[in-house]
PDB file of N, CA and C in Angstrom:
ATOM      1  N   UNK A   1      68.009  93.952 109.753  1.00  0.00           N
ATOM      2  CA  UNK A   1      66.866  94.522 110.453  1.00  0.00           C
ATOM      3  C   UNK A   1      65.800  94.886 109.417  1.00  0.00           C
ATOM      4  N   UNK A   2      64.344  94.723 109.482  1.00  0.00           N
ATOM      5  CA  UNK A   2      63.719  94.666 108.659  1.00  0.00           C
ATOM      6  C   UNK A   2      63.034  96.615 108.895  1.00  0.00           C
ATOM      7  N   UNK A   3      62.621  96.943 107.530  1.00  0.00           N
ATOM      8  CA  UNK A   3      62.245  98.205 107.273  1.00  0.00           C
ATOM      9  C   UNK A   3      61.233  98.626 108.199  1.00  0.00           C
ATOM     10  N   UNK A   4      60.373  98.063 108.867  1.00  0.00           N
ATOM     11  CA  UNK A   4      59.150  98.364 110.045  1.00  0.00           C
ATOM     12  C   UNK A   4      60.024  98.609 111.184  1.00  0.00           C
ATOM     13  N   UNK A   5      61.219  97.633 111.852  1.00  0.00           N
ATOM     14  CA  UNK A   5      62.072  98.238 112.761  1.00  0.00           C
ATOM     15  C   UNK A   5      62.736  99.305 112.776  1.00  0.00           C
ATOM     16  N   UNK A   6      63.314  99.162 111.711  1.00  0.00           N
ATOM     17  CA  UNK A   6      63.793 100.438 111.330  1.00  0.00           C
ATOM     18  C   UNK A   6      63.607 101.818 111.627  1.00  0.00           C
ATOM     19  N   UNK A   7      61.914 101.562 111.054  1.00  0.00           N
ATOM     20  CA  UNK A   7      61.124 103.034 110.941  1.00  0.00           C
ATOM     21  C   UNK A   7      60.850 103.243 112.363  1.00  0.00           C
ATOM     22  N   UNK A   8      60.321 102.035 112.880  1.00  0.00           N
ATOM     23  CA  UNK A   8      59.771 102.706 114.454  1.00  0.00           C
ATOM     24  C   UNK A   8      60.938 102.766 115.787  1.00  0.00           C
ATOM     25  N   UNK A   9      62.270 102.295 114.801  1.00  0.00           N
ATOM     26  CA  UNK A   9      63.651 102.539 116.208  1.00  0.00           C
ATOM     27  C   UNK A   9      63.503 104.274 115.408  1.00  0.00           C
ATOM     28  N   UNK A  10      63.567 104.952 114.684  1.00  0.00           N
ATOM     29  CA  UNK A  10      63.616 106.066 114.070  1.00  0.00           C
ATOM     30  C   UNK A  10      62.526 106.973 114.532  1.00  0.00           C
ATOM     31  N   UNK A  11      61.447 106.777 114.820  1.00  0.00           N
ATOM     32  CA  UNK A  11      60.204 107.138 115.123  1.00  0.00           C
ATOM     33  C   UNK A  11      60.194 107.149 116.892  1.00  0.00           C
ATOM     34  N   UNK A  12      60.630 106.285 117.990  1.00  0.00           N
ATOM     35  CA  UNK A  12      60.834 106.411 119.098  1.00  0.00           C
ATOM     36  C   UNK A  12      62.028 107.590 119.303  1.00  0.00           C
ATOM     37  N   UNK A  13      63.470 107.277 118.506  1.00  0.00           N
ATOM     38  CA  UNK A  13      64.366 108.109 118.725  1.00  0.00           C
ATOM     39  C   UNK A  13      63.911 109.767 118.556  1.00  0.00           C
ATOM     40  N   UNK A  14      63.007 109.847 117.366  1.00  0.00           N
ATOM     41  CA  UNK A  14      62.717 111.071 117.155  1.00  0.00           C
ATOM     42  C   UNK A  14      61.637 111.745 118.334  1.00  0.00           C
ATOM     43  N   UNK A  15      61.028 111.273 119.103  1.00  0.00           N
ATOM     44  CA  UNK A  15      60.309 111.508 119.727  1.00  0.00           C
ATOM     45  C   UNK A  15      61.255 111.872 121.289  1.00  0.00           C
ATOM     46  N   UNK A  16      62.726 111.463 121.180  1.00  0.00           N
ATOM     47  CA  UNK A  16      63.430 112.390 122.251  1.00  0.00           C
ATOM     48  C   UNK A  16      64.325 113.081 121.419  1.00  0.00           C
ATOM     49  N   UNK A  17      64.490 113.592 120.650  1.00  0.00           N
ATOM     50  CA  UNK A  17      64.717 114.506 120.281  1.00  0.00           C
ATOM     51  C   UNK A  17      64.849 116.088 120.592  1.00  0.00           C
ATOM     52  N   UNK A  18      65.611 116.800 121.325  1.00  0.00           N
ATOM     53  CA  UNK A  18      65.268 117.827 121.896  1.00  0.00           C
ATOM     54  C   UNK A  18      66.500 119.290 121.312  1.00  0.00           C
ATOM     55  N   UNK A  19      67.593 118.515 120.159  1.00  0.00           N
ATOM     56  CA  UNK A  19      68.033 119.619 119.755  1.00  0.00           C
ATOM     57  C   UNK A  19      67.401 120.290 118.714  1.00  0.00           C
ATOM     58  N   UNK A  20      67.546 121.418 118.297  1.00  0.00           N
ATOM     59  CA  UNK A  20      66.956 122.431 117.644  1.00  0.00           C
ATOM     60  C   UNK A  20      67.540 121.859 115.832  1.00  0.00           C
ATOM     61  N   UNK A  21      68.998 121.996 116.125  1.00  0.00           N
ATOM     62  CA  UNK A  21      69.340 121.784 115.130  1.00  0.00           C
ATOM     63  C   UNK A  21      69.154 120.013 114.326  1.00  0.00           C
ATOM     64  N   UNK A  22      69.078 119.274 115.407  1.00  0.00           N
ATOM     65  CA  UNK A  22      68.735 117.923 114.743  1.00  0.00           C
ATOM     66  C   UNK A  22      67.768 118.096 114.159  1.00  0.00           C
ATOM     67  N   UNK A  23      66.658 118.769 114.674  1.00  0.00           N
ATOM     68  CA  UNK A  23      65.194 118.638 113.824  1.00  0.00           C
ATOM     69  C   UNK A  23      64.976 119.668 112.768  1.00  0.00           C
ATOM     70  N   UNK A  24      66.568 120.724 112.505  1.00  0.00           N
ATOM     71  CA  UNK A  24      66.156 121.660 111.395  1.00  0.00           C
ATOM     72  C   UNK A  24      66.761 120.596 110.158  1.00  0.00           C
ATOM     73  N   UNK A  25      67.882 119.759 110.577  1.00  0.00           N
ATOM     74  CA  UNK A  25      68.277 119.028 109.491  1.00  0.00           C
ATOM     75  C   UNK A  25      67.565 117.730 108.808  1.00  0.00           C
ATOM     76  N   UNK A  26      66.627 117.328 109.909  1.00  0.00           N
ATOM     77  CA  UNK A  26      65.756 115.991 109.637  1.00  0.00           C
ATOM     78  C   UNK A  26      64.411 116.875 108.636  1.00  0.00           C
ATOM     79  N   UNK A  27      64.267 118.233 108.990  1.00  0.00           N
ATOM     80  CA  UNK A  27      63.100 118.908 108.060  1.00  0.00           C
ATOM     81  C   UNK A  27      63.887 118.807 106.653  1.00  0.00           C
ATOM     82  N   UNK A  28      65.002 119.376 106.479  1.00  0.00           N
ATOM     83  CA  UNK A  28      65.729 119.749 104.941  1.00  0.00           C
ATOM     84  C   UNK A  28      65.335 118.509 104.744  1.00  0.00           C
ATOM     85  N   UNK A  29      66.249 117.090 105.182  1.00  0.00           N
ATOM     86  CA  UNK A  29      66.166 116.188 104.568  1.00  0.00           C
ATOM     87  C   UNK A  29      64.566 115.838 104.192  1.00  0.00           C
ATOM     88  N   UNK A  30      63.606 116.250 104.862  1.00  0.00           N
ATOM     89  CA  UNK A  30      62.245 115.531 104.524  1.00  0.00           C
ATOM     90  C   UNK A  30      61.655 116.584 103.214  1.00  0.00           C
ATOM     91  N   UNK A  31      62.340 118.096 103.456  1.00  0.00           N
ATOM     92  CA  UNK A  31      61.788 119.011 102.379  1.00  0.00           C
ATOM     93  C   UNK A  31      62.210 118.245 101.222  1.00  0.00           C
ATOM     94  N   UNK A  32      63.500 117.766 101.301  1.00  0.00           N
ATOM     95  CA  UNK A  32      64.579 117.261 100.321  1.00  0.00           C
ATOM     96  C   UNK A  32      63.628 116.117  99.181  1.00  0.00           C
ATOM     97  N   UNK A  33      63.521 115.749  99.990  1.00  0.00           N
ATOM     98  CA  UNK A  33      62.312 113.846  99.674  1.00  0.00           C
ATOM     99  C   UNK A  33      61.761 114.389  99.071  1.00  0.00           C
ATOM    100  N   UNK A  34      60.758 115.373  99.596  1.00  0.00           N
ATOM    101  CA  UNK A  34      59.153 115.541  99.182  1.00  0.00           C
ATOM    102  C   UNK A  34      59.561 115.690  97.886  1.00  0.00           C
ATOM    103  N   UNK A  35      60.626 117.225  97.681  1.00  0.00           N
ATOM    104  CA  UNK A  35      60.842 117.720  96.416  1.00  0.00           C
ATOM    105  C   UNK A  35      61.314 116.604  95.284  1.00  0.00           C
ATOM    106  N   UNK A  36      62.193 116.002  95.793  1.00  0.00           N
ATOM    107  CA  UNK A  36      62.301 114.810  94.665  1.00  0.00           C
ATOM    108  C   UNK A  36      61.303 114.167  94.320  1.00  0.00           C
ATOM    109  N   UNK A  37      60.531 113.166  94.907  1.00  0.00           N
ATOM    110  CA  UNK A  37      59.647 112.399  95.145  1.00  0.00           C
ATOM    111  C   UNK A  37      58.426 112.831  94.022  1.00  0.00           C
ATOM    112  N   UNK A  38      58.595 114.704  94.447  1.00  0.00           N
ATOM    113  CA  UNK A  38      56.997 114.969  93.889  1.00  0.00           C
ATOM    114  C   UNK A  38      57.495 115.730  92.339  1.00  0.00           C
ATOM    115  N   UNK A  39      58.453 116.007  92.038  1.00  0.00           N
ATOM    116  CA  UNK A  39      58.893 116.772  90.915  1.00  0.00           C
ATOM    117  C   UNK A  39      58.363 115.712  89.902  1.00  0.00           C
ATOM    118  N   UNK A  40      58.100 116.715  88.432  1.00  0.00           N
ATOM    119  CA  UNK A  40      57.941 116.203  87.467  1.00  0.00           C
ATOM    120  C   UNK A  40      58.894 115.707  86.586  1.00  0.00           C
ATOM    121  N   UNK A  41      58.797 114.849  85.899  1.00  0.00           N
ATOM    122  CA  UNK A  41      60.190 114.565  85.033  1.00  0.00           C
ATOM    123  C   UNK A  41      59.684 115.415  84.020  1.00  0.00           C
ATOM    124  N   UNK A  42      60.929 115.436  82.896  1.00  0.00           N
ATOM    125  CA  UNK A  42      60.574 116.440  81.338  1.00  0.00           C
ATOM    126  C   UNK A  42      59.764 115.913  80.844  1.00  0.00           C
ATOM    127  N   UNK A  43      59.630 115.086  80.722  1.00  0.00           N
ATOM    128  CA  UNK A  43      57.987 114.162  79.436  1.00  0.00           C
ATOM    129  C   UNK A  43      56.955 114.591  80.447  1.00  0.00           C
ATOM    130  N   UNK A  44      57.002 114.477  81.608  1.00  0.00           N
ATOM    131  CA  UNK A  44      56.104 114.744  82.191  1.00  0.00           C
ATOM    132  C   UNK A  44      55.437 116.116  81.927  1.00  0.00           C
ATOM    133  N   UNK A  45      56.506 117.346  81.750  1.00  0.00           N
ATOM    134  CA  UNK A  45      56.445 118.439  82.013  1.00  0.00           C
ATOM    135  C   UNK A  45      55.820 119.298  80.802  1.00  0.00           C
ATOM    136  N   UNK A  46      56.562 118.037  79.397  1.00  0.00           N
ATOM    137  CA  UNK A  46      56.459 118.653  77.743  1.00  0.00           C
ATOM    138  C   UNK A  46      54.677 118.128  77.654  1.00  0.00           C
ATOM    139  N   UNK A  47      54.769 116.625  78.251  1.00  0.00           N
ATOM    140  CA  UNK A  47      53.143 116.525  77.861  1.00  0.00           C
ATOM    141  C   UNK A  47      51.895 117.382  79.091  1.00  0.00           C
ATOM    142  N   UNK A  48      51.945 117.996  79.815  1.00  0.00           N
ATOM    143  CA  UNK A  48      51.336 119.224  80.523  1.00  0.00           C
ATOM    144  C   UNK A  48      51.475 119.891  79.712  1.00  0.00           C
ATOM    145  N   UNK A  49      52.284 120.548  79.053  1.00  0.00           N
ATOM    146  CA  UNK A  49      52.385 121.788  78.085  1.00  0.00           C
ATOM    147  C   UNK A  49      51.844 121.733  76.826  1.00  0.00           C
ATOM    148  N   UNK A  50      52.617 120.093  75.998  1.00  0.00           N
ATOM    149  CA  UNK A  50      51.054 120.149  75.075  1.00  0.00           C
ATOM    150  C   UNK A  50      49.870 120.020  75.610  1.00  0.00           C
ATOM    151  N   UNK A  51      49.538 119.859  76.503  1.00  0.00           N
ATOM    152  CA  UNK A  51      47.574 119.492  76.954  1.00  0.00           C
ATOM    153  C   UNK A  51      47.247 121.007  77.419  1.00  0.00           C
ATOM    154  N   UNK A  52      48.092 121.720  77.465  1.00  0.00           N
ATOM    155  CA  UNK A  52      47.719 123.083  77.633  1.00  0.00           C
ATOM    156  C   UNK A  52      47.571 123.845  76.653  1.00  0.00           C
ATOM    157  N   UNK A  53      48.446 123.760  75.477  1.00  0.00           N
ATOM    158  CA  UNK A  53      48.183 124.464  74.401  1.00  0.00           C
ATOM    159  C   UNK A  53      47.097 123.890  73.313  1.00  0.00           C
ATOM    160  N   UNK A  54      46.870 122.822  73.728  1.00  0.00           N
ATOM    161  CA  UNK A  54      45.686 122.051  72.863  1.00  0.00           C
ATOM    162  C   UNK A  54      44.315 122.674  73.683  1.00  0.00           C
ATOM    163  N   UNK A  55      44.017 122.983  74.890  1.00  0.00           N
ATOM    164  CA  UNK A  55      43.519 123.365  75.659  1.00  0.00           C
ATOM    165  C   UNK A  55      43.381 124.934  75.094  1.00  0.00           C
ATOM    166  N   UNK A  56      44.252 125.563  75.103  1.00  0.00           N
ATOM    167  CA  UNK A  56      43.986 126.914  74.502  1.00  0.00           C
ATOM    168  C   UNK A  56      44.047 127.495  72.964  1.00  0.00           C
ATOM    169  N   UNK A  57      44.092 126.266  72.304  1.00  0.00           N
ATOM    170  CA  UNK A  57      42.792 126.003  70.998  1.00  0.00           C
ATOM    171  C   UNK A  57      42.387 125.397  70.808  1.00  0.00           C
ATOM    172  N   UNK A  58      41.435 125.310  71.732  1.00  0.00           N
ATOM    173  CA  UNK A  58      40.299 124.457  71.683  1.00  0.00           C
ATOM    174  C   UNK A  58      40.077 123.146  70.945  1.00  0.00           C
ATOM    175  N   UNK A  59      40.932 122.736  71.235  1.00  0.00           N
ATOM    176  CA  UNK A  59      41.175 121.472  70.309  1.00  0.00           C
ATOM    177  C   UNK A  59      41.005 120.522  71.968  1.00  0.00           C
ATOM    178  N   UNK A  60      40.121 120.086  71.698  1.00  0.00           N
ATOM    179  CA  UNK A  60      39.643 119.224  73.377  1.00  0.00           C
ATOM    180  C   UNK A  60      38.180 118.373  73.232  1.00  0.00           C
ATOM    181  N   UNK A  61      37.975 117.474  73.735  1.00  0.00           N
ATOM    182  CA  UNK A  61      36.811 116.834  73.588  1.00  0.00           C
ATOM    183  C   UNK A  61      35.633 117.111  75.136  1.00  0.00           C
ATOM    184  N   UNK A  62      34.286 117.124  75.041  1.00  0.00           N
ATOM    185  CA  UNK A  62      33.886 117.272  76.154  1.00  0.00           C
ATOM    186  C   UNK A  62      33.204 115.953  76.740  1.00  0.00           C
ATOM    187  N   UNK A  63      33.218 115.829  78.029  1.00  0.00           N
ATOM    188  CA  UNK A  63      32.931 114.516  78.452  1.00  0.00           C
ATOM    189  C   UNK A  63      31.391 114.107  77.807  1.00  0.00           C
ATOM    190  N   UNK A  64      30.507 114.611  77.049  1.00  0.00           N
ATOM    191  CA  UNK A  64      29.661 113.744  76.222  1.00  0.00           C
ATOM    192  C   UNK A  64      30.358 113.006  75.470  1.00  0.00           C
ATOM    193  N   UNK A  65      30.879 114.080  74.663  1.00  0.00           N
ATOM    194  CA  UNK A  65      32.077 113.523  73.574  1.00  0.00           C
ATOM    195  C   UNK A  65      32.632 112.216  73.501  1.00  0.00           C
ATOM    196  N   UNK A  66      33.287 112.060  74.927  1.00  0.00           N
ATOM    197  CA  UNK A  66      33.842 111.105  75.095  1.00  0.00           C
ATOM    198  C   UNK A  66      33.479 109.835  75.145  1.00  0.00           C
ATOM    199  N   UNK A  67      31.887 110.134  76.011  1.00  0.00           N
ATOM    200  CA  UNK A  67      31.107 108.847  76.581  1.00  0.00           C
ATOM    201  C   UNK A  67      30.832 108.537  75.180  1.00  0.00           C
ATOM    202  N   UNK A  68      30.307 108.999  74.240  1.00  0.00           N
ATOM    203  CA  UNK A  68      29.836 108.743  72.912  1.00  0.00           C
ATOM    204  C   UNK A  68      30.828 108.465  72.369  1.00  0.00           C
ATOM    205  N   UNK A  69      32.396 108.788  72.212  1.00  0.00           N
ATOM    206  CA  UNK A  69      33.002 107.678  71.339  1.00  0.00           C
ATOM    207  C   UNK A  69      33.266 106.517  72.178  1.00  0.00           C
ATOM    208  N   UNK A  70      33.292 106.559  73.472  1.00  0.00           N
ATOM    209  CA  UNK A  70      33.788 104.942  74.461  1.00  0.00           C
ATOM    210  C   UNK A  70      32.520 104.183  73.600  1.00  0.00           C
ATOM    211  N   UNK A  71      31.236 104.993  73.737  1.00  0.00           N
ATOM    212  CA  UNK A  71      29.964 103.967  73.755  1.00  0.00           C
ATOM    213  C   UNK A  71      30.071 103.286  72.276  1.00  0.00           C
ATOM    214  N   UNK A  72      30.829 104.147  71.254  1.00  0.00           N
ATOM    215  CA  UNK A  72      31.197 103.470  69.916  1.00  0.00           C
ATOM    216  C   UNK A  72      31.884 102.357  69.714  1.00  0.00           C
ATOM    217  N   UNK A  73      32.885 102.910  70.273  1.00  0.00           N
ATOM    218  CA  UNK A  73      33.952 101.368  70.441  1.00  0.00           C
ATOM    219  C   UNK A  73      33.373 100.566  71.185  1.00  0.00           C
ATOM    220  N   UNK A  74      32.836 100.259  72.169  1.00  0.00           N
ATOM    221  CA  UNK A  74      32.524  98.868  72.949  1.00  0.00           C
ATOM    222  C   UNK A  74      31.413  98.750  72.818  1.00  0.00           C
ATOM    223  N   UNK A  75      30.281  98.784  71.353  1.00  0.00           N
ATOM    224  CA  UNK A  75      29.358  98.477  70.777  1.00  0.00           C
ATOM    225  C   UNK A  75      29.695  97.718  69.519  1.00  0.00           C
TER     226      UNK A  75
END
């Protein structure tokens, strides 16, 4: 069965849906997703933290800055 059937035999079923508890467990599972889905990995997490502490000494370029070294290199 292809993934579009799938979703919309899942999507009709949910729409009779009328126990309480089916739809507290279909939320966990969707809280569940999001949280995976959206979490950061550690590199992710270490390079936020250096761009923050480079950030709070001022060690940062400002978008003139920038346009003026892009405009260097691709001259």
């Amino acid at each position: 069965m292809k993934m579009e059937t799938r979703k919309m035999n899942l999507i009709n079923w949910l729409t009779t849906v009328q126990e309480e508890g089916v739809l507290e467990q279909l939320e966990k599972i969707q809280e569940e997703f999001i949280r995976k889905t959206t979490a950061l990995t550690q590199s992710d997490q270490e390079a936020i933290g250096e761009g923050l502490d480079q950030l709070d000494n001022g060690d940062y370029l400002t978008r003139s800055q920038v346009r003026k070294r892009i405009g260097q290199k691709l001259n």
